[in-house]
C-alpha atoms as a PDB file:
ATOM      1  CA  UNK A   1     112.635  49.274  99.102  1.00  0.00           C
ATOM      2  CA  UNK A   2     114.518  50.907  96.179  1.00  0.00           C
ATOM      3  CA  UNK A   3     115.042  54.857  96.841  1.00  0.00           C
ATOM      4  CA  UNK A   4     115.518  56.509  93.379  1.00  0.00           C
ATOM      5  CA  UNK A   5     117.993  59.723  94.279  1.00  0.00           C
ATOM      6  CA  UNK A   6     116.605  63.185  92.506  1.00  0.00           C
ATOM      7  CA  UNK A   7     118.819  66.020  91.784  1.00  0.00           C
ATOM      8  CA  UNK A   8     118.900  69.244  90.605  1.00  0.00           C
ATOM      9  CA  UNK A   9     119.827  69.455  87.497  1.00  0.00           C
ATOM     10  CA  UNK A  10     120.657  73.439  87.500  1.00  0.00           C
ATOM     11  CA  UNK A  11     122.598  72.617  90.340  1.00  0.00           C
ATOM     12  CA  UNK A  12     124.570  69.659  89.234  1.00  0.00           C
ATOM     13  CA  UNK A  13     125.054  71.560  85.884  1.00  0.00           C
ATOM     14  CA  UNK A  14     126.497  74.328  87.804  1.00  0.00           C
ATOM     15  CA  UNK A  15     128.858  72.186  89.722  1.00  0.00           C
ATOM     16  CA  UNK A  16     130.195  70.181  86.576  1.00  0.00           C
ATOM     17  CA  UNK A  17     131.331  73.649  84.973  1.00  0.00           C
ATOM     18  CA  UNK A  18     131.912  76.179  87.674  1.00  0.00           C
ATOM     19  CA  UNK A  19     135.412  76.269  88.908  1.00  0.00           C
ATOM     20  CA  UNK A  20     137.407  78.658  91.617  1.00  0.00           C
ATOM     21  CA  UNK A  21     138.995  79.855  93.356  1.00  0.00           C
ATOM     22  CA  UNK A  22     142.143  79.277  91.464  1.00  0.00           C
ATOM     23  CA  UNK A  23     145.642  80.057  93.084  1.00  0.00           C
ATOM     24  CA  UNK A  24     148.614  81.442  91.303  1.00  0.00           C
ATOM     25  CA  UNK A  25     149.994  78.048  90.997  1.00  0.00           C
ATOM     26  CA  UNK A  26     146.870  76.740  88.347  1.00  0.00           C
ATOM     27  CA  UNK A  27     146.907  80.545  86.986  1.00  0.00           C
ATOM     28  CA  UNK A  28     150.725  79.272  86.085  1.00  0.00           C
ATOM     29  CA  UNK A  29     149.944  76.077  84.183  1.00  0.00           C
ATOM     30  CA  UNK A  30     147.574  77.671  82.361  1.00  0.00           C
ATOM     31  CA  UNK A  31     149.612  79.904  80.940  1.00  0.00           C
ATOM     32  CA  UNK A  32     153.212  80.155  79.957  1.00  0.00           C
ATOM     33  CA  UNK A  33     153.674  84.086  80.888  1.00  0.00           C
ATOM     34  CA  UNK A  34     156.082  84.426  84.021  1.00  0.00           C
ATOM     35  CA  UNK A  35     156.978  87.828  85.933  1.00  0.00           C
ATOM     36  CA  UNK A  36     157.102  90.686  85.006  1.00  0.00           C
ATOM     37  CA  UNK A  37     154.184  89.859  82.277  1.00  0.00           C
ATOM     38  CA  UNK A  38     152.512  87.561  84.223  1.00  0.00           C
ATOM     39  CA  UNK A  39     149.066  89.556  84.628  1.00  0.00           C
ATOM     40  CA  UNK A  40     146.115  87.337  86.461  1.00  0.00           C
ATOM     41  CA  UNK A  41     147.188  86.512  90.422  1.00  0.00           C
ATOM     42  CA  UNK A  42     144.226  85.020  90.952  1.00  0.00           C
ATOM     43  CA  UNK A  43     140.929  83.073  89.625  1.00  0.00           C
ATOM     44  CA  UNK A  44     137.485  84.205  91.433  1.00  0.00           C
ATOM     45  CA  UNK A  45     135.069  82.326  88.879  1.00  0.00           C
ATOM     46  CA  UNK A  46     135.037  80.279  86.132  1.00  0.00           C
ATOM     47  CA  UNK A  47     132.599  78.985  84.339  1.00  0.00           C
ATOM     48  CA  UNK A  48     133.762  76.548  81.591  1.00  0.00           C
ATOM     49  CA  UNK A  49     132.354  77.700  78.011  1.00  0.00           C
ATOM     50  CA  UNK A  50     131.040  80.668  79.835  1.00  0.00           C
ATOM     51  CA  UNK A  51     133.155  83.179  81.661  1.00  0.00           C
ATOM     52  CA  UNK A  52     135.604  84.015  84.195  1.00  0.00           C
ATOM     53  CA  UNK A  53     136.164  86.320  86.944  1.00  0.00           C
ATOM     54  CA  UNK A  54     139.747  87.259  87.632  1.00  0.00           C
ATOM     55  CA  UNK A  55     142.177  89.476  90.073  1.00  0.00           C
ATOM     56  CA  UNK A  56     145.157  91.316  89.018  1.00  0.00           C
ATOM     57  CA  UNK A  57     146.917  92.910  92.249  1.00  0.00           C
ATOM     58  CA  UNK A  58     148.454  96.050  91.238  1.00  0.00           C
ATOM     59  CA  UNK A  59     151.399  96.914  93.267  1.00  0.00           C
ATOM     60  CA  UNK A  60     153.940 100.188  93.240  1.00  0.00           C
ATOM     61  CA  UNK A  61     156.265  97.270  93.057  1.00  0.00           C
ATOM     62  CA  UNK A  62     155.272  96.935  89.243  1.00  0.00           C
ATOM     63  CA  UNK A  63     158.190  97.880  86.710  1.00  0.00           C
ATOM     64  CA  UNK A  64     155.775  99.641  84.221  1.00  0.00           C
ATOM     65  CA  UNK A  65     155.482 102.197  87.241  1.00  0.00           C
ATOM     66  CA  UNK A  66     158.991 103.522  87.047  1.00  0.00           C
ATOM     67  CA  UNK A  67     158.434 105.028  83.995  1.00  0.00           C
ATOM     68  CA  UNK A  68     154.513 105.330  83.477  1.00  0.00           C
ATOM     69  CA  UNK A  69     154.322 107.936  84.844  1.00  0.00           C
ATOM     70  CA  UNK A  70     156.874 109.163  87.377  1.00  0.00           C
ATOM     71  CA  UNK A  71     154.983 111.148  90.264  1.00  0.00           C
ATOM     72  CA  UNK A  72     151.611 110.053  88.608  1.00  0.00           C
ATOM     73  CA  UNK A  73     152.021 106.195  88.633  1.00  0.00           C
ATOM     74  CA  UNK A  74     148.930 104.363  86.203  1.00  0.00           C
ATOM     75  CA  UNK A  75     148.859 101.178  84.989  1.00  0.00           C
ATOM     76  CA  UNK A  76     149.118 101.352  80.772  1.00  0.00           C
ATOM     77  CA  UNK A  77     146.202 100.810  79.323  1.00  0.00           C
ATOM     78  CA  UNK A  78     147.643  98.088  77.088  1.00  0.00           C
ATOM     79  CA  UNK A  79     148.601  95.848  79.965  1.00  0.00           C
ATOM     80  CA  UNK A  80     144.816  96.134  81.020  1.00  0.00           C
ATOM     81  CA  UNK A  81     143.862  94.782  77.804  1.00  0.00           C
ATOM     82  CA  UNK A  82     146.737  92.277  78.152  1.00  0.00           C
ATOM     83  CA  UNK A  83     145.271  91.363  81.694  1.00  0.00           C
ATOM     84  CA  UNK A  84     142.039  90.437  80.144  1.00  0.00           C
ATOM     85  CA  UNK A  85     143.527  88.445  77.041  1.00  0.00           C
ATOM     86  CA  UNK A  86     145.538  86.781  79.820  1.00  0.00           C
ATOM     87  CA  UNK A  87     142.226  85.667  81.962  1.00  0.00           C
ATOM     88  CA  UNK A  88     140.527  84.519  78.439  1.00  0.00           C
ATOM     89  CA  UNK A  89     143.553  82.589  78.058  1.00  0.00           C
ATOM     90  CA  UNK A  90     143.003  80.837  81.550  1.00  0.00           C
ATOM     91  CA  UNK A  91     139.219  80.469  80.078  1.00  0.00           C
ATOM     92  CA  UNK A  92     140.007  79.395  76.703  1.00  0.00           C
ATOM     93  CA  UNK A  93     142.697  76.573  78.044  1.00  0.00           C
ATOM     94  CA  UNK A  94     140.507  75.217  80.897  1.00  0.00           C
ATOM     95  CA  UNK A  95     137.294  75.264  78.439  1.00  0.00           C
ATOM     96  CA  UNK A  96     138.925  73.705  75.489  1.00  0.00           C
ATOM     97  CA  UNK A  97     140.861  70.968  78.356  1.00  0.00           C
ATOM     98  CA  UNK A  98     144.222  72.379  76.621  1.00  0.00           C
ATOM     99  CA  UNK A  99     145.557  72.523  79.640  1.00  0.00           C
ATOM    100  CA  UNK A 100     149.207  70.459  79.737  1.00  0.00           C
ATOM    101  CA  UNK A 101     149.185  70.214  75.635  1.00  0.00           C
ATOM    102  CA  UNK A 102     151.679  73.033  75.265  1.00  0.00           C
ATOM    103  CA  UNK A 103     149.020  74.511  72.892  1.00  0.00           C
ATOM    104  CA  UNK A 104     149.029  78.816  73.224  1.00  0.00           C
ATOM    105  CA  UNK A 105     146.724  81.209  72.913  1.00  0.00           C
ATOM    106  CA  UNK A 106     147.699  84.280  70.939  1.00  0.00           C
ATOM    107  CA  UNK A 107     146.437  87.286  70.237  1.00  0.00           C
ATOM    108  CA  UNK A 108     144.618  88.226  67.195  1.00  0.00           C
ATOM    109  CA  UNK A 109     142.316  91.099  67.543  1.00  0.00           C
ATOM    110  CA  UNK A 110     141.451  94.010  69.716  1.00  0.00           C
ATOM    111  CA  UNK A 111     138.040  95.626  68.924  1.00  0.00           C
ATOM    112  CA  UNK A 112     136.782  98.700  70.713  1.00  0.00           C
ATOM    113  CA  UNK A 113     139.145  98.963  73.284  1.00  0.00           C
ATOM    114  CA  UNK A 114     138.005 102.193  75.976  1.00  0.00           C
ATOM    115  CA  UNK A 115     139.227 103.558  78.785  1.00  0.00           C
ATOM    116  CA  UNK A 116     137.122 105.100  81.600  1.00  0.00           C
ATOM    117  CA  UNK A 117     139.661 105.908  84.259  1.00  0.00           C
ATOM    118  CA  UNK A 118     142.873 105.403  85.721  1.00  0.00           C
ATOM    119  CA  UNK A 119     144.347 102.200  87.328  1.00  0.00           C
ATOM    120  CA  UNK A 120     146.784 103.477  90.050  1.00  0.00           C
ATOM    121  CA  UNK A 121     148.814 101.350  92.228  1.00  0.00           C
ATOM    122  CA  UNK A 122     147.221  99.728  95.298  1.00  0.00           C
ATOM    123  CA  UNK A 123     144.111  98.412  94.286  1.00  0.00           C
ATOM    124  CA  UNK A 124     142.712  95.334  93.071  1.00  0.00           C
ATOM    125  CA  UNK A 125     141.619  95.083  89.395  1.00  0.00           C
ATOM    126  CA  UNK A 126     138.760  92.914  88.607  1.00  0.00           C
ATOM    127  CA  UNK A 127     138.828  91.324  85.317  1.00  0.00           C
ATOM    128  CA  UNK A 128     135.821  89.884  83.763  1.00  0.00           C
ATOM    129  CA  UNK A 129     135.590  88.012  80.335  1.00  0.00           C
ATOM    130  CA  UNK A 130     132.946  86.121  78.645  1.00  0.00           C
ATOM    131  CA  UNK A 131     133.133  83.953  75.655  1.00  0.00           C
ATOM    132  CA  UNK A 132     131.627  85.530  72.477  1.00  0.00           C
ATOM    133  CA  UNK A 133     132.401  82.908  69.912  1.00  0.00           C
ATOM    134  CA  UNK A 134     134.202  79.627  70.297  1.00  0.00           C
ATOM    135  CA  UNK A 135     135.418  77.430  67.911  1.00  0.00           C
ATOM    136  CA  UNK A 136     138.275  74.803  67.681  1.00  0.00           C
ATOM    137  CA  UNK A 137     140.664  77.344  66.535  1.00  0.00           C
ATOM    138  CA  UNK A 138     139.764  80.639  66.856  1.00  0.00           C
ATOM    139  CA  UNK A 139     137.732  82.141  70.118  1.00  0.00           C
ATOM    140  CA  UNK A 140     136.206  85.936  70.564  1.00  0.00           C
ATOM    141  CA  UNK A 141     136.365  87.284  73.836  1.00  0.00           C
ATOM    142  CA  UNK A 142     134.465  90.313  75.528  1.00  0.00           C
ATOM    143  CA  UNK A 143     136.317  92.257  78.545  1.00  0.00           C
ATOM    144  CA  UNK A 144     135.284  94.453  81.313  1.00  0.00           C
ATOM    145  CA  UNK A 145     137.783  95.413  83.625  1.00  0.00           C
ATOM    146  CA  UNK A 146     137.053  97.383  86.982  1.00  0.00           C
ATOM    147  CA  UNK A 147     138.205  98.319  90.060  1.00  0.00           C
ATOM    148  CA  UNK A 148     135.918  98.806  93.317  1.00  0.00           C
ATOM    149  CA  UNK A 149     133.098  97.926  90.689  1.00  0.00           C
ATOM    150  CA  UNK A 150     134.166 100.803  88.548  1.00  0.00           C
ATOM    151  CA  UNK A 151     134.510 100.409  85.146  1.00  0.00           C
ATOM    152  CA  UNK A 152     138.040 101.146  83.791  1.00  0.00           C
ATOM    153  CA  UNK A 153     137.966  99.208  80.960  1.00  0.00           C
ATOM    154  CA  UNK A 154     136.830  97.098  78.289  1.00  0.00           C
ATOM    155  CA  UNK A 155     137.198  95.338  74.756  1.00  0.00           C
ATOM    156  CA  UNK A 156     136.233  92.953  72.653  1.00  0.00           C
ATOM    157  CA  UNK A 157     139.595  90.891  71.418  1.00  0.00           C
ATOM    158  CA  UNK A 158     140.054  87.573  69.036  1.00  0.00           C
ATOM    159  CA  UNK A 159     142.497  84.481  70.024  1.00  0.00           C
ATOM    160  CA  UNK A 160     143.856  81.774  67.814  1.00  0.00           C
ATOM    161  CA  UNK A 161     144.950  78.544  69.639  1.00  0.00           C
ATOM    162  CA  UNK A 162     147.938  77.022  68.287  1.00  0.00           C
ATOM    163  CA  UNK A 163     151.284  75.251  68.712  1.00  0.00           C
ATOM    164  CA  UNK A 164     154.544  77.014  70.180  1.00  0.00           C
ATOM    165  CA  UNK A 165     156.762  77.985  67.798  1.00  0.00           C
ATOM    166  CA  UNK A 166     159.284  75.576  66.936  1.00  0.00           C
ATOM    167  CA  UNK A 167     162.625  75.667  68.366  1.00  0.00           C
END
């Protein structure tokens, strides 16, 4: 007797594009930043094409805090908005399968960029992005970032994909 195997296909669709955890070691060689602008410590989620959830620790031990602001320590809003560029990178590279090319992501755009409240040292800043728009070269991103699911953040940001600069 022949047994025919059924499957689920929301399932199996699920499981050939979800991804995570991912430790700082694939959060590395996904992207070329290295301390002290290395932003993204870990990977909850990700969802290729789709979105990703990732975790930015925020320690005292950050050197932005020595001088933003001493005996009021918050984490610049900028670097936020880097934090989330840096987790659409992760999502861009694993999506695209750039991953090991030595292609970048850069920057482009940031579009309606808002901040709700302050990101002090000590807690654990959730970083959500979705894809907006992908194409081959050019991707647009949409940010949330939050902490104790707070919103303290969010923005809407473009990303080109190319090659390193040349030597």
């Amino acid at each position: 007797m022949t047994e025919i195997a059924t499957t689920d296909t929301a399932a199996n669709a699920e499981a050939k594009t979800g991804m995570g955890p991912l430790d700082i070691g694939r959060v590395m060689a996904a992207l070329p930043h290295r301390y002290p602008l290395l932003l993204v410590d870990r990977v909850e989620d990700l969802i290729l094409d789709t979105s990703i959830t990732a975790i930015k620790a925020v320690s005292m031990n950050e050197q932005f805090f020595q001088g933003h602001f001493p005996g009021r320590p918050i984490m610049p809003g900028v670097l936020i908005v880097e934090a989330m560029a840096q987790a659409a990178g992760i999502l861009a590279v694993e999506s695209l399968g750039l991953a090991g090319s030595g292609k970048l992501v850069y920057f482009m755009a940031i579009d309606g960029a808002k901040f709700r409240k302050p990101v002090e040292p000590g807690v654990l800043l959730k970083l959500e992005v979705t894809f907006v728009q992908k194409r081959s070269a050019v991707c647009k991103f949409a940010g949330r970032a939050l902490v104790d699911g707070q919103l303290v953040a969010e923005a809407n940001f473009t990303a080109m994909i190319a090659d390193p600069p040349k030597a």
